[in-house]
N, C-alpha and C. Protein backbone atom coordinates (compact mmCIF):
# COMPACT_ATOMS: atom_id res chain seq x y z
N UNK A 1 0.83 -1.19 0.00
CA UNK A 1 0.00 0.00 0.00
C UNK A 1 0.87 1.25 0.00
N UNK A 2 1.92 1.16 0.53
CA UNK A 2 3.07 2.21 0.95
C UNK A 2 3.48 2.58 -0.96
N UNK A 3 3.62 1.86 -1.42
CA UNK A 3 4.16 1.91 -2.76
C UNK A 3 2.96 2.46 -3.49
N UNK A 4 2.00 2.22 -3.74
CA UNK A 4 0.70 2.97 -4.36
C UNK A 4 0.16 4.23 -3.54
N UNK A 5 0.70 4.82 -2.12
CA UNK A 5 0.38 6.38 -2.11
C UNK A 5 2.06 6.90 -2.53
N UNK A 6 3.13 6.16 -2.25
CA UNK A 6 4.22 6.79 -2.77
C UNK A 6 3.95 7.46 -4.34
N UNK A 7 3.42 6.24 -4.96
CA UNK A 7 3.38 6.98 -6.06
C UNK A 7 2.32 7.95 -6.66
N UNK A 8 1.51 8.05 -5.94
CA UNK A 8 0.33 9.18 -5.75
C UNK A 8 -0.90 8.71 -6.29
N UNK A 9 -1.46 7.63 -5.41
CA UNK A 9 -2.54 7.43 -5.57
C UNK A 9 -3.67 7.83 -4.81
N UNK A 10 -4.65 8.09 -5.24
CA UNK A 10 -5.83 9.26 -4.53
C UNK A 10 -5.91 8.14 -3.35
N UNK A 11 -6.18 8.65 -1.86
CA UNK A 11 -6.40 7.61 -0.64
C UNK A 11 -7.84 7.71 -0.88
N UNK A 12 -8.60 8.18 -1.45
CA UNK A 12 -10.09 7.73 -1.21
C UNK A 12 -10.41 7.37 -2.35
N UNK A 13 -9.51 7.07 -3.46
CA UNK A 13 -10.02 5.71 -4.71
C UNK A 13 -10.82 4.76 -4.44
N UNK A 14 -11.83 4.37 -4.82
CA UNK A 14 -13.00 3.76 -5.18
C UNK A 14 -12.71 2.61 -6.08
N UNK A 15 -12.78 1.17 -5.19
CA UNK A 15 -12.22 -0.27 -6.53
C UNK A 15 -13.84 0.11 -7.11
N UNK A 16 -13.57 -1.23 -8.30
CA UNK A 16 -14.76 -1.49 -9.40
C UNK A 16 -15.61 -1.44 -8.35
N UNK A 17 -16.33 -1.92 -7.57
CA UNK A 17 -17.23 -2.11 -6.57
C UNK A 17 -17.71 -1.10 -6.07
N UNK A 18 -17.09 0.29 -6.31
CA UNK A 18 -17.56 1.35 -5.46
C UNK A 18 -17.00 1.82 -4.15
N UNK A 19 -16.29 0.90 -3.70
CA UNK A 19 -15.97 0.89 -2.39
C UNK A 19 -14.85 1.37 -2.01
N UNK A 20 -14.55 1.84 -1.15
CA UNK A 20 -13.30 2.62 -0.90
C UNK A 20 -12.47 1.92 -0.60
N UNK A 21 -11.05 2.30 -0.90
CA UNK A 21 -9.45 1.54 -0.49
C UNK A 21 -9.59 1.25 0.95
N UNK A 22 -9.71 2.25 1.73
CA UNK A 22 -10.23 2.09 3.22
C UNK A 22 -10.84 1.39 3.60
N UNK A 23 -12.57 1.30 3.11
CA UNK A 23 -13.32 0.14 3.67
C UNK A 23 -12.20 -1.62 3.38
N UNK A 24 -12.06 -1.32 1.92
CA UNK A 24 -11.70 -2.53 1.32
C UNK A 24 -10.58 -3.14 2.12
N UNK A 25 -9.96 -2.72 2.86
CA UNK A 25 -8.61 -2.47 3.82
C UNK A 25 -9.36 -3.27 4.71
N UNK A 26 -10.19 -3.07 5.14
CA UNK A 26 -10.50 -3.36 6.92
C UNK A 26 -10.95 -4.91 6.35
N UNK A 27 -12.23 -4.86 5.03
CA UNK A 27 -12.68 -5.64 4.87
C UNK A 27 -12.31 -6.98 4.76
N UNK A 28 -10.78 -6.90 4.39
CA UNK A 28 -9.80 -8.01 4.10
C UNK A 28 -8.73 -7.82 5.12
N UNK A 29 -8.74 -7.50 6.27
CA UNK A 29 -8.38 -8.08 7.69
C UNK A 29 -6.58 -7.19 6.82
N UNK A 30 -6.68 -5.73 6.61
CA UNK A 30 -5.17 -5.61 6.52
C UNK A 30 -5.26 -4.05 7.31
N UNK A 31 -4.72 -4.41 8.57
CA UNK A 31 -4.81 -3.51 9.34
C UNK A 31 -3.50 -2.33 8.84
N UNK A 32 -2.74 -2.75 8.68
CA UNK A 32 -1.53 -1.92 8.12
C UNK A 32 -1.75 -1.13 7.23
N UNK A 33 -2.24 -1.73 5.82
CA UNK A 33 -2.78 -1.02 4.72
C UNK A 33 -3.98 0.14 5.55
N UNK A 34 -5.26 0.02 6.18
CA UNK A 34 -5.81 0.92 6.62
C UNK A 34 -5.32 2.19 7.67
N UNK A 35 -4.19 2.16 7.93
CA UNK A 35 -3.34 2.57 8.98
C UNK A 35 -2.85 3.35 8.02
N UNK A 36 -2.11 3.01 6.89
CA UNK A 36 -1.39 3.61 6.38
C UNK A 36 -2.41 4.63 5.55
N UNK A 37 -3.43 4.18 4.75
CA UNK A 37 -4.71 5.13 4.05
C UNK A 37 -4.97 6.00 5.45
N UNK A 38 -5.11 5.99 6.35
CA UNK A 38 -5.74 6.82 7.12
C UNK A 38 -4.58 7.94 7.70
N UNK A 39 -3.42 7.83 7.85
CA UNK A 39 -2.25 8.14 7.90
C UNK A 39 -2.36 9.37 7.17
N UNK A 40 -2.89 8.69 5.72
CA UNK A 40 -2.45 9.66 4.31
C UNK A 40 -3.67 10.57 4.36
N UNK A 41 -4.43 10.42 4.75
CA UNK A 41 -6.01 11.30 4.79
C UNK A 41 -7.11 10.91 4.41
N UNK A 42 -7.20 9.44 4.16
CA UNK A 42 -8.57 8.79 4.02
C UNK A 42 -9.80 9.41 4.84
N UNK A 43 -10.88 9.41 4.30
CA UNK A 43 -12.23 9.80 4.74
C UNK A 43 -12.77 8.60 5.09
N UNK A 44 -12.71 8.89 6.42
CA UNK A 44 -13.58 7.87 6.96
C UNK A 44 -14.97 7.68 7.59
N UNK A 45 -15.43 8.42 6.92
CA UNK A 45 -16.97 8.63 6.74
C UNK A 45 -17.70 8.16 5.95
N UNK A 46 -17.55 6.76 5.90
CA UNK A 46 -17.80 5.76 5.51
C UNK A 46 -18.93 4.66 5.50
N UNK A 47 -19.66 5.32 6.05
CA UNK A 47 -21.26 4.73 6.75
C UNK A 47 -20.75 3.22 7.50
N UNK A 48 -21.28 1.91 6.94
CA UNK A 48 -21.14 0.59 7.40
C UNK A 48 -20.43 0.02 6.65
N UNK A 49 -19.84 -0.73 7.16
CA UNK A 49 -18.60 -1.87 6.70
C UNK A 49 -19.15 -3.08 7.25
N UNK A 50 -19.07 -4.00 6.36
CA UNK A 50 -19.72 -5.48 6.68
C UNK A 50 -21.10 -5.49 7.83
N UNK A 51 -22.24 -4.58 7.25
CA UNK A 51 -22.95 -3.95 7.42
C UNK A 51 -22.99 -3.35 9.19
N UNK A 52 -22.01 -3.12 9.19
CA UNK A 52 -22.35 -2.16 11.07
C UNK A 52 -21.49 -1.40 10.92
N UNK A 53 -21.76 -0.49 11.88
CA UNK A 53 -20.42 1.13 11.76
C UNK A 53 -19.16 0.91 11.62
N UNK A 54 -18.39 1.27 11.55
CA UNK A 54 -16.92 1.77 11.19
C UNK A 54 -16.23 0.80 12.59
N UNK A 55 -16.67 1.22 13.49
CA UNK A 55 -16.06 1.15 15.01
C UNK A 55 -16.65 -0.55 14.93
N UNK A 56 -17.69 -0.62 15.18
CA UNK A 56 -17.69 -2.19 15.83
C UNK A 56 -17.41 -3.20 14.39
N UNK A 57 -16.80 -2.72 13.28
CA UNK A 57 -16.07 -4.02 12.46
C UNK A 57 -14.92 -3.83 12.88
N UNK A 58 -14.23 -2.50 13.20
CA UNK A 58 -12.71 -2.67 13.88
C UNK A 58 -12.30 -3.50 14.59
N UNK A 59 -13.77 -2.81 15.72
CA UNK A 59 -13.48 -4.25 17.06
C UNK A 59 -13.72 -5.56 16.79
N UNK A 60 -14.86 -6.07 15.87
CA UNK A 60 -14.59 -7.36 15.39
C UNK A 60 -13.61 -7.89 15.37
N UNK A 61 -13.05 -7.51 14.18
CA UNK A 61 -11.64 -7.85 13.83
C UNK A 61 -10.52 -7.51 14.75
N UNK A 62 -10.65 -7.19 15.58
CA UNK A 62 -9.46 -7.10 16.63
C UNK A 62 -8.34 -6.10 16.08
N UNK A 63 -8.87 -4.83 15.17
CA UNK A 63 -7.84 -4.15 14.79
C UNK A 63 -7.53 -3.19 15.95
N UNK A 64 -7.02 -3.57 17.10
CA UNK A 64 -6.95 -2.32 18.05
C UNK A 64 -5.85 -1.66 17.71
N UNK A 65 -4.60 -1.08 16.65
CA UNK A 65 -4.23 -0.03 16.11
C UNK A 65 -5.12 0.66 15.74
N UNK A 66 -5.77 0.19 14.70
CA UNK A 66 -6.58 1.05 14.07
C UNK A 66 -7.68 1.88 14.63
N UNK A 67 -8.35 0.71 15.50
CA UNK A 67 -9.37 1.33 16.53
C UNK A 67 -8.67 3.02 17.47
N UNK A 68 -7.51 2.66 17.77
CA UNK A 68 -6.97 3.37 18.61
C UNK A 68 -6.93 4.89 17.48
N UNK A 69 -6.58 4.42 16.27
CA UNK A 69 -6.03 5.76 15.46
C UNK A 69 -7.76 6.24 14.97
N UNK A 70 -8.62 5.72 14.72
CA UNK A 70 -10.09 6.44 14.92
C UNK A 70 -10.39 7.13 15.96
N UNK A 71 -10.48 6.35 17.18
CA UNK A 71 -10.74 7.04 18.16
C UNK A 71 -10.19 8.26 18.57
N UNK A 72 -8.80 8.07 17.99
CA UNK A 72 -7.81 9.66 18.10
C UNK A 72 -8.58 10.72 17.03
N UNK A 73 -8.69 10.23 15.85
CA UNK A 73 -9.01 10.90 14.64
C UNK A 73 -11.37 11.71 15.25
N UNK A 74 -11.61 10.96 16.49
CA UNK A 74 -13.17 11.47 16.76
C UNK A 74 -13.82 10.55 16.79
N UNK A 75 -13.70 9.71 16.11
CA UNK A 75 -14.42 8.48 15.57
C UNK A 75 -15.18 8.08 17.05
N UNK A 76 -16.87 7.96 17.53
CA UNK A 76 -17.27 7.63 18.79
C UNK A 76 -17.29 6.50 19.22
N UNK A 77 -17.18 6.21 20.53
CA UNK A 77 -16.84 4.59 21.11
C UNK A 77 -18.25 4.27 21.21
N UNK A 78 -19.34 4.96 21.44
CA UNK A 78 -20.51 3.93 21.54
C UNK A 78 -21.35 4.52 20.93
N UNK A 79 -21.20 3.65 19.93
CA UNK A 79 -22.47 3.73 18.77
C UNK A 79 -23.88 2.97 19.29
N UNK A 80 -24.82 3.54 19.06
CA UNK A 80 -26.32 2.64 19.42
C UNK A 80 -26.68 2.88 17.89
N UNK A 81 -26.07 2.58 17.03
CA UNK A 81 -26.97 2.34 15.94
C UNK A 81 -27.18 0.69 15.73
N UNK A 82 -27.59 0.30 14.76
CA UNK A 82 -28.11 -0.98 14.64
C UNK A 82 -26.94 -2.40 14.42
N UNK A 83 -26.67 -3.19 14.81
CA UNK A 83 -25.88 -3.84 15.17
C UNK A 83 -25.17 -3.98 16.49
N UNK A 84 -24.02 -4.61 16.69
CA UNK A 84 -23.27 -4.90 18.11
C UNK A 84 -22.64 -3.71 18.64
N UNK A 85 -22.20 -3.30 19.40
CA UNK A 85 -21.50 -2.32 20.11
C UNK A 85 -20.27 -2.53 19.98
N UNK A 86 -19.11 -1.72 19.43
CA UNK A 86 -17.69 -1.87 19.85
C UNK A 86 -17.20 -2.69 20.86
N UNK A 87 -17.78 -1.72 22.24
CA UNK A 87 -17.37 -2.40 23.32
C UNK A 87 -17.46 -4.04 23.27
N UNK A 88 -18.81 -4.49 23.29
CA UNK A 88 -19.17 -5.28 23.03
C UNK A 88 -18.92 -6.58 22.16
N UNK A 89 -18.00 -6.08 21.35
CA UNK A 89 -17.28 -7.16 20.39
C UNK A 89 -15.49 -7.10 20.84
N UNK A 90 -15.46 -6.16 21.79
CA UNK A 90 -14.26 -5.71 22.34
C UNK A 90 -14.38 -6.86 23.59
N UNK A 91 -14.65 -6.70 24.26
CA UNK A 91 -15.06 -7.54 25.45
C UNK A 91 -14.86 -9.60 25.04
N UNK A 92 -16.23 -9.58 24.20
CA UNK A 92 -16.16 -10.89 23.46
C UNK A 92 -14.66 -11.36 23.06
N UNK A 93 -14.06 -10.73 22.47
CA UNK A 93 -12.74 -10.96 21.93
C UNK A 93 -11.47 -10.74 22.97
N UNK A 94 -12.29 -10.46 24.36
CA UNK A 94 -11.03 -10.80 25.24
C UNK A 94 -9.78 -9.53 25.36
N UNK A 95 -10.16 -9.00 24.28
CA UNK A 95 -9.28 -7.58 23.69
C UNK A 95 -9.40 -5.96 24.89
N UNK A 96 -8.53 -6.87 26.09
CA UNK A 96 -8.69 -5.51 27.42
C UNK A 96 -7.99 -4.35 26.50
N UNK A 97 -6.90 -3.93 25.28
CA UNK A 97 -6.83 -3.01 25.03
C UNK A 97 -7.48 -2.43 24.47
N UNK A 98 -8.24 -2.66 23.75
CA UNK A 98 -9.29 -2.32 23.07
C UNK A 98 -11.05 -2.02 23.87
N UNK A 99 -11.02 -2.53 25.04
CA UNK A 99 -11.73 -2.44 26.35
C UNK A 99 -11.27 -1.11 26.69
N UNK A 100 -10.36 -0.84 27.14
CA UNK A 100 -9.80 0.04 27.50
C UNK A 100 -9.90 1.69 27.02
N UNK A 101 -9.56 1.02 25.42
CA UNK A 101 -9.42 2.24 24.57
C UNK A 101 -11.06 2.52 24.13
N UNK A 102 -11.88 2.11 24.38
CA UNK A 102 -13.20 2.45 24.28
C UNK A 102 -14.04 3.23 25.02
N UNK A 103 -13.36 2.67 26.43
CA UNK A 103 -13.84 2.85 27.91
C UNK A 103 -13.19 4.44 28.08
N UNK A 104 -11.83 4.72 27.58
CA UNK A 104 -11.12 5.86 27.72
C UNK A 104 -11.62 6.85 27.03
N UNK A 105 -12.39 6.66 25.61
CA UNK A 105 -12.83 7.43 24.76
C UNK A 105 -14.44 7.41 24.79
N UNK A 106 -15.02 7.34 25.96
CA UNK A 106 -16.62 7.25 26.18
C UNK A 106 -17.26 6.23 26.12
N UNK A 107 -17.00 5.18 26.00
CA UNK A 107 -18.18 3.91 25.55
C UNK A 107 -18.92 3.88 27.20
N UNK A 108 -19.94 3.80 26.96
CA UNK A 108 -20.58 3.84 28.31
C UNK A 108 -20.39 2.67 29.03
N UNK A 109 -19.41 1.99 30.32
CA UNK A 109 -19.62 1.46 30.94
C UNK A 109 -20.58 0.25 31.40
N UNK A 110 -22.01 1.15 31.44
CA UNK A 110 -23.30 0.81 31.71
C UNK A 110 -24.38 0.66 30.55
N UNK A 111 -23.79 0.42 29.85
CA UNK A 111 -24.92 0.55 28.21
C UNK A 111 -25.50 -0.52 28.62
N UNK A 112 -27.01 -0.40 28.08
CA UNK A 112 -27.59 -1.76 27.95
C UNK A 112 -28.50 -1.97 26.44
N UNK A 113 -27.42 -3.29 26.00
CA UNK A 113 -27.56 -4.04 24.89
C UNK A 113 -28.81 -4.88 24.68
N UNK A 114 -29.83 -5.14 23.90
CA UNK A 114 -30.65 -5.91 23.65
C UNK A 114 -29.90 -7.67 23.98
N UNK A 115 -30.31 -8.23 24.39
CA UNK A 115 -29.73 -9.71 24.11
C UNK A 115 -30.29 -10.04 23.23
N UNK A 116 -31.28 -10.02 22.54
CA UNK A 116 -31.03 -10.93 21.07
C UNK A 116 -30.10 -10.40 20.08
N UNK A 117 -29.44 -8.89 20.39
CA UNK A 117 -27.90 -8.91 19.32
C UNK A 117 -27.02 -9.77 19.78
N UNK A 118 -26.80 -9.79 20.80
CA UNK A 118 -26.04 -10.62 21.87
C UNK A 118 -26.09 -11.85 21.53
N UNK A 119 -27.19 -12.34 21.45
CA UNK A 119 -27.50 -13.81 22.00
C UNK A 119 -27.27 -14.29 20.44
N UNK A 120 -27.26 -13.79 19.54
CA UNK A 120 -27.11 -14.27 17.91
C UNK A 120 -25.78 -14.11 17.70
N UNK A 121 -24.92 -13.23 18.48
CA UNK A 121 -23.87 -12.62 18.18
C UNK A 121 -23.00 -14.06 18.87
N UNK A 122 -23.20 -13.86 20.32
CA UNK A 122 -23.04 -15.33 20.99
C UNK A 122 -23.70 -15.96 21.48
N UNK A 123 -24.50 -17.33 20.77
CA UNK A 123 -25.39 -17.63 21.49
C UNK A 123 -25.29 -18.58 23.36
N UNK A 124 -23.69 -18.86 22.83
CA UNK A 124 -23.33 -19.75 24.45
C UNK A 124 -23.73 -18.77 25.59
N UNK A 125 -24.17 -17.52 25.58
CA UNK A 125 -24.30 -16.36 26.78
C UNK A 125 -25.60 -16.99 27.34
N UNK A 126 -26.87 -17.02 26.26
CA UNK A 126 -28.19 -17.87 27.03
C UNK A 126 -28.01 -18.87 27.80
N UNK A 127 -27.11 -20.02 27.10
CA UNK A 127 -27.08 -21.38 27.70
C UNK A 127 -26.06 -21.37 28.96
N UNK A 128 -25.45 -20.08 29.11
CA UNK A 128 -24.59 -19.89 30.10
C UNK A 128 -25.47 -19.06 31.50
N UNK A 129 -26.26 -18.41 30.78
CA UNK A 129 -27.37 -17.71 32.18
C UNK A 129 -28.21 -19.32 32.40
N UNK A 130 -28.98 -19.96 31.36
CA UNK A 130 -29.81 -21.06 32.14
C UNK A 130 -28.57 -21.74 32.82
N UNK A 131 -27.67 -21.91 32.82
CA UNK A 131 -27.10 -22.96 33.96
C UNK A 131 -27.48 -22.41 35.46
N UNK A 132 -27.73 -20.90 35.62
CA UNK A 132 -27.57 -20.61 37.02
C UNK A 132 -29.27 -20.72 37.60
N UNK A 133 -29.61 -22.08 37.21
CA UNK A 133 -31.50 -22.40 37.57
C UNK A 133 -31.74 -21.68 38.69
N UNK A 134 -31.28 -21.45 39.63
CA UNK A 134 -31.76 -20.75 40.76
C UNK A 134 -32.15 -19.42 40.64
N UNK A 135 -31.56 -19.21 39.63
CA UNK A 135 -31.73 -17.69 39.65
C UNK A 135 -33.01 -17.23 38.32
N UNK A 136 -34.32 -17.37 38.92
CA UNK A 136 -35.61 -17.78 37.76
C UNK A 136 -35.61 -17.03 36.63
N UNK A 137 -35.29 -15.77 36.56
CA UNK A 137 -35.36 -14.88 35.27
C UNK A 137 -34.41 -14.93 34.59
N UNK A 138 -33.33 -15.63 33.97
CA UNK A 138 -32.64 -15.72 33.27
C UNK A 138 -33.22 -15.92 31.99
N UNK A 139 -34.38 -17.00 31.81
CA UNK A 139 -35.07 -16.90 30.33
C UNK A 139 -35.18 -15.95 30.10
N UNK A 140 -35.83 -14.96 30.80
CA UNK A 140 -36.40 -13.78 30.43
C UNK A 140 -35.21 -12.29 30.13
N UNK A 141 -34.18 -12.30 29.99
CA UNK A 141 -33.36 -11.46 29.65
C UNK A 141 -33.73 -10.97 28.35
N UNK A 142 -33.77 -9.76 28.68
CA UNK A 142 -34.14 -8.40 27.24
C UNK A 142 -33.19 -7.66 27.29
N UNK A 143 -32.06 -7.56 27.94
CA UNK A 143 -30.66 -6.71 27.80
C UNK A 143 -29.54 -7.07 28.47
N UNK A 144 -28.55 -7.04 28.56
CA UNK A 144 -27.34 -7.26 28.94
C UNK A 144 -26.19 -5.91 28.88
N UNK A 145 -25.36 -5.59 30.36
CA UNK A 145 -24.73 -4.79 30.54
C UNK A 145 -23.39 -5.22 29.77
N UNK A 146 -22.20 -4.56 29.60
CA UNK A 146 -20.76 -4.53 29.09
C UNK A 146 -20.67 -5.82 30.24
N UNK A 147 -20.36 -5.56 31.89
CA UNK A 147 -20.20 -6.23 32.67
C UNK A 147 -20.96 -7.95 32.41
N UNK A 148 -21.97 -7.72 32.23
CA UNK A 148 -23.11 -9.02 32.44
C UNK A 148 -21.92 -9.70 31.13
N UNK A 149 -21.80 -9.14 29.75
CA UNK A 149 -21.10 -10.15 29.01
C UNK A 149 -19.69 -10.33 29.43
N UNK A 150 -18.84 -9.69 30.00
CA UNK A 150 -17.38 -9.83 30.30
C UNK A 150 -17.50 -10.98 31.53
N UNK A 151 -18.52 -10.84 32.04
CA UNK A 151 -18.33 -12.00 33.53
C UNK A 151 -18.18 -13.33 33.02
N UNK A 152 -19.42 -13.65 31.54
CA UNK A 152 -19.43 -15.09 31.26
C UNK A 152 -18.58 -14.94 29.94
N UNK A 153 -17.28 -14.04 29.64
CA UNK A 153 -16.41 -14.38 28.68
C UNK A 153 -15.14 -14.31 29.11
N UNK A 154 -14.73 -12.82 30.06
CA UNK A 154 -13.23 -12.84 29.96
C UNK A 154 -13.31 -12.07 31.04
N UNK A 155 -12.42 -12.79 32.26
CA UNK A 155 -12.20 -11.93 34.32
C UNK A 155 -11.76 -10.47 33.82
N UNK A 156 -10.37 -10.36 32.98
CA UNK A 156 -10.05 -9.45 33.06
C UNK A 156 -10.16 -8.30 32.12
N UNK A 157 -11.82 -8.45 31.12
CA UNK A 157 -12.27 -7.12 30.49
C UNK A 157 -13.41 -7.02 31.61
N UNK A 158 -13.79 -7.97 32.63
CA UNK A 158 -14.30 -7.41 33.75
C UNK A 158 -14.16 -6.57 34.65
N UNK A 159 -12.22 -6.76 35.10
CA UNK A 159 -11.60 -6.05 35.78
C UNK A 159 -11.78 -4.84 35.33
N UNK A 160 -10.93 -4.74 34.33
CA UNK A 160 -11.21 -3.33 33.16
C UNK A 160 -12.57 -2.50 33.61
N UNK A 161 -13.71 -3.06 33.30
CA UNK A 161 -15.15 -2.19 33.63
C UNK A 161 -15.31 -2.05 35.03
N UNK A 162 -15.33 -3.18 35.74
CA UNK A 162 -15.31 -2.90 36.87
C UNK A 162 -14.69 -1.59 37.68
N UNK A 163 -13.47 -1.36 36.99
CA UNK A 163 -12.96 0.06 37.55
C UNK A 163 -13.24 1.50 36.82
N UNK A 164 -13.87 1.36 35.84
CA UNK A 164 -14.61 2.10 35.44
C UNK A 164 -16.60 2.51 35.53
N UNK A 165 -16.37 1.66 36.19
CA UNK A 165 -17.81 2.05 37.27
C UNK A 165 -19.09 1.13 36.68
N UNK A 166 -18.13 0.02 36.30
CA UNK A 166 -19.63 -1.02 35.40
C UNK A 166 -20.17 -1.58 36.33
N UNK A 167 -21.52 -1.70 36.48
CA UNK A 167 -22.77 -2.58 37.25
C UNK A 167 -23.28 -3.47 36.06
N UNK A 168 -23.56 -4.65 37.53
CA UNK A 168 -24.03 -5.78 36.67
C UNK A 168 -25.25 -5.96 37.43
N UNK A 169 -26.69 -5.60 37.10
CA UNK A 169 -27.43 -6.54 37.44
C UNK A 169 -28.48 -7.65 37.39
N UNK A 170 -28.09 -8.10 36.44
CA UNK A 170 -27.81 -9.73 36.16
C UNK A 170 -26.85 -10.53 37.14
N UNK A 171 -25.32 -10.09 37.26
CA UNK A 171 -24.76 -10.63 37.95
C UNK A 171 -25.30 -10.34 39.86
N UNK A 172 -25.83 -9.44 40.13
CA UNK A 172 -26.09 -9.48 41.08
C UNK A 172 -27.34 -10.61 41.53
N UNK A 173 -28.33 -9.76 40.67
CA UNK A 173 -29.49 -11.34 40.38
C UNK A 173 -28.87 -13.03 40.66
N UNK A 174 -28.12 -13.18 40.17
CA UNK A 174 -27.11 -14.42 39.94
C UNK A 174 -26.96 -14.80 41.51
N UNK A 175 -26.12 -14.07 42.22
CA UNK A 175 -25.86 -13.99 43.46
C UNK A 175 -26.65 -14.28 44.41
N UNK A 176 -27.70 -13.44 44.17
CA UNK A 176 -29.03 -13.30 45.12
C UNK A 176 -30.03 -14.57 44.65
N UNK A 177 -30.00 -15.23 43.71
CA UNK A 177 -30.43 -16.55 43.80
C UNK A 177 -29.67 -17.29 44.16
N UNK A 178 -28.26 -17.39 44.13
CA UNK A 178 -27.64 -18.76 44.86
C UNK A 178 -27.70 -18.29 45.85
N UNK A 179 -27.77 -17.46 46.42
CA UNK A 179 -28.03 -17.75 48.08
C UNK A 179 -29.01 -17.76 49.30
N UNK A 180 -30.18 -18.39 47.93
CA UNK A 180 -31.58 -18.49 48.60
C UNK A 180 -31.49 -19.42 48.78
């Protein structure tokens, strides 16, 4: 990619497809190449990439450079538009820097996510609340906190929220039935 802006190629060229060098970058998992377009002055105003915002295909893909150089560039940590949450695919993926760098740049802590994005996104999270039978409303979950998914994926993007002021209550629920 270094060799095609050396030689002066427009950073917001458009392949046959319409699509920008940028999107097309992320789309094919080349974090470097998008680093480097964005470097050069790519527009990244870009609506959806593999149909959800800009931010939560980053975090998909675990590009936390890149994530990090959006978030510098404005780019917002918590999107509520339609699809998964940054955080949220940040968390899933175990990715505390990218936890971090979300949490540092606004992602709310305390958001609460629909679980059926969740629950399609991962469905082991349902079959992981029915294990705790004691605790009766677990079928019935209609949202899930940052916290509620980091508890049943990864201790330490828990830690992470946890010190940034995340409540769980689901996980408290949890509690308060095992010790009836």
């Amino acid at each position: 990619m270094q060799a095609f802006l050396d030689y002066g190629v427009d950073v917001n060229l458009k392949t046959q497809f319409g699509e920008p060098l940028f999107v097309t970058a992320i789309k094919g998992d080349r974090e470097r190449s998008a680093l480097l377009l964005l470097e050069a002055g790519a527009n990244i105003d870009v609506g959806y990439v593999d149909g959800e915002p800009l931010l939560s295909t980053v975090a998909r893909k675990s590009m936390t450079e890149l994530l990090q150089a959006l978030l510098e560039k404005g780019e917002g940590a918590d999107i509520r538009t339609p699809g998964i949450a940054p955080l949220a695919y940040a968390i899933q993926n175990g990715d505390i820097r990218a936890v971090q760098l979300l949490l540092d740049h606004g992602a709310d802590p305390n958001a609460q996510w629909e679980a059926e994005w969740l629950i399609r996104f991962e469905p082991n999270t349902l079959r992981r609340l029915r294990m705790y039978r004691r605790w009766r409303e677990a079928e019935q979950v209609v949202s899930l906190r940052p916290l509620d998914l980091a508890l049943f994926s990864d201790d330490e993007c828990a830690s992470v929220l946890i010190e940034h002021g995340a409540k769980s209550e689901l996980f408290l629920g949890i509690i308060a039935g095992a010790l009836r």
